[in-house]
Protein backbone atom coordinates (compact mmCIF):
# COMPACT_ATOMS: atom_id res chain seq x y z
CA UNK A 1 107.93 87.44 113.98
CA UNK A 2 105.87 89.52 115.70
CA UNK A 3 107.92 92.34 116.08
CA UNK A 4 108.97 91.90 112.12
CA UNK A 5 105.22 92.20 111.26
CA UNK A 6 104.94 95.12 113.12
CA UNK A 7 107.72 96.18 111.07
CA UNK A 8 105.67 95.26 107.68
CA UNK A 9 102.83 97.94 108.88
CA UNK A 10 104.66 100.40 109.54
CA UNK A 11 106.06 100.68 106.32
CA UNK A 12 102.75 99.84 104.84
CA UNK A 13 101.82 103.82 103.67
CA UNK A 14 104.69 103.89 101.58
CA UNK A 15 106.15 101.03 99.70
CA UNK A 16 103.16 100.48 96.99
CA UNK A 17 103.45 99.01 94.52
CA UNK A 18 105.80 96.83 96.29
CA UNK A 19 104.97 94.57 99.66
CA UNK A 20 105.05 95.79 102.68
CA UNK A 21 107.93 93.65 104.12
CA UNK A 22 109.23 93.51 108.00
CA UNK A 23 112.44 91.74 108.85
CA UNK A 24 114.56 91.25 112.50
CA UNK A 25 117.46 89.15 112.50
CA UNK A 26 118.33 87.55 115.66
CA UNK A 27 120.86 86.08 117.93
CA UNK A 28 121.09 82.40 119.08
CA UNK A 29 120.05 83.77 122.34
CA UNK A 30 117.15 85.82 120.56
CA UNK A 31 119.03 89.03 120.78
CA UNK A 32 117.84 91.45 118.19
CA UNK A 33 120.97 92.27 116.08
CA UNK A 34 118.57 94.56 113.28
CA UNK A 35 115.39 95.28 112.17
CA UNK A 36 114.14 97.04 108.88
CA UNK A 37 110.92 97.05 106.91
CA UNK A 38 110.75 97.79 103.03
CA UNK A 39 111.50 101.21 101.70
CA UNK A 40 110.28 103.66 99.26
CA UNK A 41 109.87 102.33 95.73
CA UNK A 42 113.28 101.86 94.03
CA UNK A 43 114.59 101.97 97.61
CA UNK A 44 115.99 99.17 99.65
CA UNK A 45 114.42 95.70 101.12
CA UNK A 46 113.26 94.85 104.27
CA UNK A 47 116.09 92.68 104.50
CA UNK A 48 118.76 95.19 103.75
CA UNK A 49 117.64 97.70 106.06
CA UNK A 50 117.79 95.04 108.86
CA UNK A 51 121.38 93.97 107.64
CA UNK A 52 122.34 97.80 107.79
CA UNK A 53 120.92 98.52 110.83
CA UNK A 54 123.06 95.97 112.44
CA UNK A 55 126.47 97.27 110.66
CA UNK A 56 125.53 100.39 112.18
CA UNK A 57 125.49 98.75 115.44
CA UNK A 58 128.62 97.25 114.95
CA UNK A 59 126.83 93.59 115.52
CA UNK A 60 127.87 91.06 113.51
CA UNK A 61 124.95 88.84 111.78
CA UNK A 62 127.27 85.92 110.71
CA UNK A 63 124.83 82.39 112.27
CA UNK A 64 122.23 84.53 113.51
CA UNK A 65 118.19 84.25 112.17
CA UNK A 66 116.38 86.60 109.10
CA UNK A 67 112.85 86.85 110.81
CA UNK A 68 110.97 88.22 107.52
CA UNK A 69 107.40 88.37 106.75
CA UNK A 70 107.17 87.47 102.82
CA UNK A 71 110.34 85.29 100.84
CA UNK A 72 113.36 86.86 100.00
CA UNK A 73 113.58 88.03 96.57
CA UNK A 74 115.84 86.25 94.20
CA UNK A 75 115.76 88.37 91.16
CA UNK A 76 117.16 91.46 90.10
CA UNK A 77 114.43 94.07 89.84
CA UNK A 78 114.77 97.92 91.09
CA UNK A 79 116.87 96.42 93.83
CA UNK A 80 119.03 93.55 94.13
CA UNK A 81 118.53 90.18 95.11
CA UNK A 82 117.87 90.08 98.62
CA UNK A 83 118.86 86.24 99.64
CA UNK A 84 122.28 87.08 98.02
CA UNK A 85 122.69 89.85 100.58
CA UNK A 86 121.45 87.29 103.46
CA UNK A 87 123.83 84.67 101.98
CA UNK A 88 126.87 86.84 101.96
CA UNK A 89 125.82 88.05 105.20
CA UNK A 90 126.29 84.49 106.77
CA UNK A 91 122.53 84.31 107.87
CA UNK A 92 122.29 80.43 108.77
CA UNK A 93 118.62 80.52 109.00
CA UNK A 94 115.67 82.29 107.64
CA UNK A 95 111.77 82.00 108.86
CA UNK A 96 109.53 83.12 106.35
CA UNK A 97 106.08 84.06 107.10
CA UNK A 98 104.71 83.21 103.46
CA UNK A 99 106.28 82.62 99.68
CA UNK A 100 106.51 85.22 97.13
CA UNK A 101 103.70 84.78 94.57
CA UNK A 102 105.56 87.42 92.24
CA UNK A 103 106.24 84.73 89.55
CA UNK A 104 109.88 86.18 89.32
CA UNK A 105 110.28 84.79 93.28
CA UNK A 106 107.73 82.24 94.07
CA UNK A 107 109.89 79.64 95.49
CA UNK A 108 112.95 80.37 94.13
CA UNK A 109 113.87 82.72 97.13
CA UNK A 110 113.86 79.70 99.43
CA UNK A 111 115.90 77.47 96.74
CA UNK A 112 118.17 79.54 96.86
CA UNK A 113 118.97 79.89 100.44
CA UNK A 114 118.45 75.91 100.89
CA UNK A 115 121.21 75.60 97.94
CA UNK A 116 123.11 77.86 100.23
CA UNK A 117 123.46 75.68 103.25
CA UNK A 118 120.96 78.75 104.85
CA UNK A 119 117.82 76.40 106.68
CA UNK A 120 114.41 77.80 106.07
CA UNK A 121 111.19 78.01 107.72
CA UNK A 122 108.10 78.71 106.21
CA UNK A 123 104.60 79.62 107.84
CA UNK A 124 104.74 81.97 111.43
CA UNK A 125 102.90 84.90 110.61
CA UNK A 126 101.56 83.99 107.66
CA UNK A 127 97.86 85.29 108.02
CA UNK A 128 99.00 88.49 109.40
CA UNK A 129 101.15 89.09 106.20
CA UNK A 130 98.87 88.09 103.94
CA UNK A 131 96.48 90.98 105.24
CA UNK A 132 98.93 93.34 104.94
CA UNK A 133 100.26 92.37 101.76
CA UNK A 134 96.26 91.56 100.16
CA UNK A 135 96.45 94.04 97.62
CA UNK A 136 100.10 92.61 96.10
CA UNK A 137 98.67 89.11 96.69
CA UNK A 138 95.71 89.83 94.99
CA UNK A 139 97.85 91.42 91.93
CA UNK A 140 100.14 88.81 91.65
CA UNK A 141 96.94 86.08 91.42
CA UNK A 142 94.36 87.35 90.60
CA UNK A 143 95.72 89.75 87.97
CA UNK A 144 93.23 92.57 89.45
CA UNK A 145 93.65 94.94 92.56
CA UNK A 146 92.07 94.20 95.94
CA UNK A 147 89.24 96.65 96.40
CA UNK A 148 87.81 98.10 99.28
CA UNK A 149 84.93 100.53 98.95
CA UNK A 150 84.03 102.81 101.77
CA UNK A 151 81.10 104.22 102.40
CA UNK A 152 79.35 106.84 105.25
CA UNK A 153 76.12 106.36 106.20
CA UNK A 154 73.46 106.89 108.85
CA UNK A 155 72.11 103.64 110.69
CA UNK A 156 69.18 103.56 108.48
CA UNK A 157 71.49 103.69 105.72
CA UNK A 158 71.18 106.51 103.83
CA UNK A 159 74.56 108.05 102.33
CA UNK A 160 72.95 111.01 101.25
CA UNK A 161 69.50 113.77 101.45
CA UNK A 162 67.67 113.57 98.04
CA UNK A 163 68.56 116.77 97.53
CA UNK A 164 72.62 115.55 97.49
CA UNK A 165 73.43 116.87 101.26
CA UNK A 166 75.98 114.43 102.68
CA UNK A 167 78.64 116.27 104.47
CA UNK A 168 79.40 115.41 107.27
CA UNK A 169 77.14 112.16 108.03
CA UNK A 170 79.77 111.03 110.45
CA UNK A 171 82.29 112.22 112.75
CA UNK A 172 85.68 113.76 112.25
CA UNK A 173 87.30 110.73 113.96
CA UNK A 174 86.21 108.55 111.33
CA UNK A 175 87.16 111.03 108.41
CA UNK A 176 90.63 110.73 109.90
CA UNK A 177 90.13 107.01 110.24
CA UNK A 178 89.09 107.00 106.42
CA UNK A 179 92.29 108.69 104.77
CA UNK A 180 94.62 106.19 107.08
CA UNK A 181 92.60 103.72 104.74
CA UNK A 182 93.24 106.02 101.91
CA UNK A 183 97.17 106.45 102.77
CA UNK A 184 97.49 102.59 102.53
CA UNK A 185 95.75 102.25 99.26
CA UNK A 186 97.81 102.32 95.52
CA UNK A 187 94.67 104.58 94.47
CA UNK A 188 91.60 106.39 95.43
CA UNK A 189 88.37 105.52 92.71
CA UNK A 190 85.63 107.53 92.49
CA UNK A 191 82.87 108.52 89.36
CA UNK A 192 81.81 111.50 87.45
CA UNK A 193 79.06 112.68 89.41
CA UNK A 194 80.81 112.65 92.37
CA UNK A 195 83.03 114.79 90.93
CA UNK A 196 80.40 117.16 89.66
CA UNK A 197 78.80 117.37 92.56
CA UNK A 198 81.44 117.59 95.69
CA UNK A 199 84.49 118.47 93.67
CA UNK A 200 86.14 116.55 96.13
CA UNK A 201 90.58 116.35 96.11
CA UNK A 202 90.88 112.65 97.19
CA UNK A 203 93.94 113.13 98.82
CA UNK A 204 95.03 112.10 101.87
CA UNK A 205 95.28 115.31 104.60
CA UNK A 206 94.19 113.92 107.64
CA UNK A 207 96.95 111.65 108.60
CA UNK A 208 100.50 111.61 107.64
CA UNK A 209 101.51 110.06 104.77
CA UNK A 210 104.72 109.84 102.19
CA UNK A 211 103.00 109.63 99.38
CA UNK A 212 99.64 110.35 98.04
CA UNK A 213 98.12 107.90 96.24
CA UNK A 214 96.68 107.93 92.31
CA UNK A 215 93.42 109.70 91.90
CA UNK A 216 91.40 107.42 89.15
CA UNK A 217 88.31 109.15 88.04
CA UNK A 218 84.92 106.63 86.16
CA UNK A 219 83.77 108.97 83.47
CA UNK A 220 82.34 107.49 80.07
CA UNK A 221 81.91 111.01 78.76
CA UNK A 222 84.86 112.51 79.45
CA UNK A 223 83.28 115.71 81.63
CA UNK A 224 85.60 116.08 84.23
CA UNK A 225 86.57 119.82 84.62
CA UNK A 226 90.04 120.70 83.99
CA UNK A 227 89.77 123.02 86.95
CA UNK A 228 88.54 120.33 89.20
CA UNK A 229 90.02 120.29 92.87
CA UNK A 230 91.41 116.76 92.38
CA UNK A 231 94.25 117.99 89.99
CA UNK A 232 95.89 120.49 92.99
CA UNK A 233 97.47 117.87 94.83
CA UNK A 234 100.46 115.48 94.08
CA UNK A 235 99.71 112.02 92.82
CA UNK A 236 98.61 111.02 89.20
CA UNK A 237 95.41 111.84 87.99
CA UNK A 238 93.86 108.72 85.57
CA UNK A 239 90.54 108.91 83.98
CA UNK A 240 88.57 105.84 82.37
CA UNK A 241 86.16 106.72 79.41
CA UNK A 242 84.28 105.35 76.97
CA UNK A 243 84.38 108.01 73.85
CA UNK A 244 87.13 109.24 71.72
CA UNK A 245 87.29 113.45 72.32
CA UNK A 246 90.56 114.89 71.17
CA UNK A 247 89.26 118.77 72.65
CA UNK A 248 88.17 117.12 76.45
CA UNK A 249 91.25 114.92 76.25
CA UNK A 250 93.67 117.93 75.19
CA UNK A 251 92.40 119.78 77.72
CA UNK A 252 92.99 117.22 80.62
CA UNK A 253 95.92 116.13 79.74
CA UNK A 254 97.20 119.89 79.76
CA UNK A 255 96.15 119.17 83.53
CA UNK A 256 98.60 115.92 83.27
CA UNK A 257 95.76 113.52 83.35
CA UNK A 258 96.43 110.05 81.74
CA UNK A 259 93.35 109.36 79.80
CA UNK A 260 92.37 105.63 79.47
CA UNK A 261 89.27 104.51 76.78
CA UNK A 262 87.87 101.39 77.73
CA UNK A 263 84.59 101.23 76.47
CA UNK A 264 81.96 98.94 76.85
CA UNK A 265 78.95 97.88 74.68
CA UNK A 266 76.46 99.95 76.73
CA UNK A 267 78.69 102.94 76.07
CA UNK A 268 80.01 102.86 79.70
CA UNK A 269 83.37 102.41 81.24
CA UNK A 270 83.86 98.74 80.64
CA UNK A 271 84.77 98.13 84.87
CA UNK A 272 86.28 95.13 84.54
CA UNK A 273 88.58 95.72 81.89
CA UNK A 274 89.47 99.09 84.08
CA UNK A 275 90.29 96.71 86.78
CA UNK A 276 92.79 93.98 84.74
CA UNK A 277 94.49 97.81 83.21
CA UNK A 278 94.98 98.98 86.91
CA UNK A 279 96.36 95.85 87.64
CA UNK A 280 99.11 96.06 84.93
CA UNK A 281 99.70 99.40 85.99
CA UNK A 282 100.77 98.00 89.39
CA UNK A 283 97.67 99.14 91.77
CA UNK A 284 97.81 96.58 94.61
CA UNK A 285 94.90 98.39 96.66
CA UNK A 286 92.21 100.38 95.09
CA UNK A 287 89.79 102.59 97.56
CA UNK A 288 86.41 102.90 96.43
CA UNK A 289 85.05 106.38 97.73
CA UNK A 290 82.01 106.84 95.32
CA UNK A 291 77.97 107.61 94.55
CA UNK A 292 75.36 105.07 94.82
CA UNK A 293 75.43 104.32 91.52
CA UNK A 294 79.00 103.74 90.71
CA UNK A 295 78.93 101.66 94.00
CA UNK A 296 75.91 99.69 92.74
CA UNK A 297 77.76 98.76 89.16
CA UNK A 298 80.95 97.97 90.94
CA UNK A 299 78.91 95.22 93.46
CA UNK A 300 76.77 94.05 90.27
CA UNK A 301 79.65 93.32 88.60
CA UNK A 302 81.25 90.99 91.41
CA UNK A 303 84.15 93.77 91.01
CA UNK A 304 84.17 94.83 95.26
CA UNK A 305 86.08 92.47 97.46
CA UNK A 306 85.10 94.02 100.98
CA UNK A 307 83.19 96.68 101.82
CA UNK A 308 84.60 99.95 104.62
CA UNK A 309 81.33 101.06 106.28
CA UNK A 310 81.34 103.95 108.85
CA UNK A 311 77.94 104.04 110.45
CA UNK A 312 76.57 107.07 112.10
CA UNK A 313 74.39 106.76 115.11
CA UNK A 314 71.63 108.88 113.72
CA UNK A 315 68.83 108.39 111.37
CA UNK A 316 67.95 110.24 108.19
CA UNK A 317 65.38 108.59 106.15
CA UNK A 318 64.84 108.71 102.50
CA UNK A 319 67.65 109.42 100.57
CA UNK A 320 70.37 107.77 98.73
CA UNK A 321 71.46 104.61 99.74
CA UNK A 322 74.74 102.84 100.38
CA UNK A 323 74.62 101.08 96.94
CA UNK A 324 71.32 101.12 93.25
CA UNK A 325 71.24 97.34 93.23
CA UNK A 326 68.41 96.15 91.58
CA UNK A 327 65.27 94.30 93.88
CA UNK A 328 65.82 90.71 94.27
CA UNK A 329 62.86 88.38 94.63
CA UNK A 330 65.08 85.88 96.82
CA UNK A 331 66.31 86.08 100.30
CA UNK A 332 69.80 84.03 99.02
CA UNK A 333 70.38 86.01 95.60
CA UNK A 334 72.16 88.57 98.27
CA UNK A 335 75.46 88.86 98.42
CA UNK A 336 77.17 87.08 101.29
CA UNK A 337 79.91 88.78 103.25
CA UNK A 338 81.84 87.79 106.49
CA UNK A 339 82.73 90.59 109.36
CA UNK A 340 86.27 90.78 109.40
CA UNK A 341 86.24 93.33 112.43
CA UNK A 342 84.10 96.05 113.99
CA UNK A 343 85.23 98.72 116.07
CA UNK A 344 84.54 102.48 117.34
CA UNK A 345 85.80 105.66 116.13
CA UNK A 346 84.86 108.60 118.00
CA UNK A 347 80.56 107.79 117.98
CA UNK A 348 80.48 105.71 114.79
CA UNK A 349 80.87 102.25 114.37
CA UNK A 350 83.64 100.98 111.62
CA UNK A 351 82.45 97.72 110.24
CA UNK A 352 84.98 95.84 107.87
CA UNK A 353 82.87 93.22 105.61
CA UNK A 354 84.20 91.06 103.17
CA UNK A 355 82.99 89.18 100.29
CA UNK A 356 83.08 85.13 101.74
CA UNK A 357 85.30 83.33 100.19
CA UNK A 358 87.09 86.62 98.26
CA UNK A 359 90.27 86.03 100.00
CA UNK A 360 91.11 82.24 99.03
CA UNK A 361 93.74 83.01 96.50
């Protein structure tokens, strides 16, 4: 199972919106006969590249072991079913790290291979799968993406000068580090005035990649520039507002922007609502690379799930800060996260923090 989940993150840049799937089928004497992880979108299973892998071999598969990381699929979707291929293959056992919470699977993957005469194991691997697969999870349950914000700041905290100054804060090494986040994400988020201000591309250049993922730009007023850098790279352009302007939205869309208007009382972007529509429009993992004050609404609205933080060994003083929450007047009214892991790149330290409890679904 190891060597399947392996499998699963290697693939993990390139399947979205799917799951990142690994599978190794196996010998009675633990002989690996195949291996494949999930394709492309439209493209094939983790499972059939494993059962082609070993035809190419010439190794036949007939009462060997399906090592796979999430249930095999049981419906026809852009692909076939994959526990008819397993079946037909004369697989005589499959262990399963986890079931399919895609409603069209959930348990009917396994029912179908137990109907089959095929024994089935649920359970090895299961946490490691579910971290690689938290976005889809998180779709399938929660009916909103996972999100993970990242944000760059000095020790003391401070993301940015008050005059706006902010590149670079930290190192190259963790730029790098920051698109492989980006790569694995279904989109990049980020607001107006970030836009305005660093007319940044949100792309993914500093690691390889096979796809880039959907740019999704937070502006109520519709005044992102149709000649902004953002729309001269591949990948969809969306953009969330909250007022009806035929001219601005012309004018976009000439750029082949999808405009979305979601508006909330306050005349804002109505976030949450933004979050259920990415959801339906299949984002799995949505990277949050944005201002203070985007940041700040985000957390206020219980909308972040964990929280990237590159911290630069270096101090800065006043300036803007990692997030504009307002004071509290109560040590516990913070929000509580849990370290998930902390490591180096280059001379900054990568903390991964999550919201406790955000991953019980």
């Amino acid at each position: 199972m190891r060597l399947a989940t392996d499998l699963a993150e290697t693939g993990i840049r390139m399947v979205q919106p799917n799951p990142s799937v690994g599978c190794v089928i196996v010998d009675d004497n633990g002989s690996v006969l195949g291996q494949g992880h999930t394709q492309q979108v439209g493209g094939p299973h983790a499972e059939i590249m494993a059962l082609r892998d070993a035809q190419q071999q010439g190794r036949d598969v007939s009462g060997a072991t399906a090592y796979v990381t999430l249930e095999p699929c049981s419906h026809y979707g852009r692909t076939g079913p994959c526990c008819d291929a397993l079946i037909n293959a004369g697989i005589k056992k499959v262990v399963a790290s986890m079931a399919d919470p895609n409603p069209l699977v959930s348990g009917q993957g396994f029912e179908i291979l137990r109907a089959a005469g095929i024994e089935v194991e649920v359970g090895p691997g299961a946490a490691e799968s579910r971290e690689i697969n938290i976005g889809f999870l998180s779709r399938m349950t929660r009916r909103t993406p996972w999100v993970r914000m990242k944000i760059a700041s000095s020790l003391d905290g401070t993301t940015a000068l008050e005059n706006g100054k902010s590149q670079w804060i930290t190192s190259a090494e963790a730029r790098a580090d920051g698109h492989a986040w980006r790569a694995r994400a279904s989109a990049v988020l980020t607001g107006i005035g970030t836009v305005l201000e660093d007319n940044p591309r949100l792309d993914v250049r500093l690691v390889e990649t096979t796809r880039q993922p959907h740019r999704i730009i937070v502006d109520s007023q519709l005044q992102t520039p149709p000649d902004a850098a953002l729309f001269d790279t591949d990948g969809e352009v969306w953009i969330y507002c909250a007022i009806q302007d035929p001219a601005r939205t012309a004018a976009l869309q000439a750029r082949g922007a999808k405009i979305m208007t979601l508006p909330s009382p306050f005349g804002k972007v109505d976030l949450a609502a933004m979050m259920r529509d990415l959801a339906h429009r299949e984002i799995n993992e949505l990277h949050v690379e944005a201002g203070h004050k985007l940041n700040g609404s985000l957390v206020r609205e219980n909308l972040v799930d964990e929280f990237l933080l590159y911290i630069a060994p270096t101090l800065l003083g006043p300036g803007r800060g990692m997030t504009a929450l307002p004071a509290l007047e109560e040590l516990s009214s913070g929000l509580a996260l849990q370290f998930v892991s902390t490591r180096m790149i280059g001379p900054d330290l990568r903390i991964l923090a999550r919201v406790k409890g955000r991953d019980q679904f």
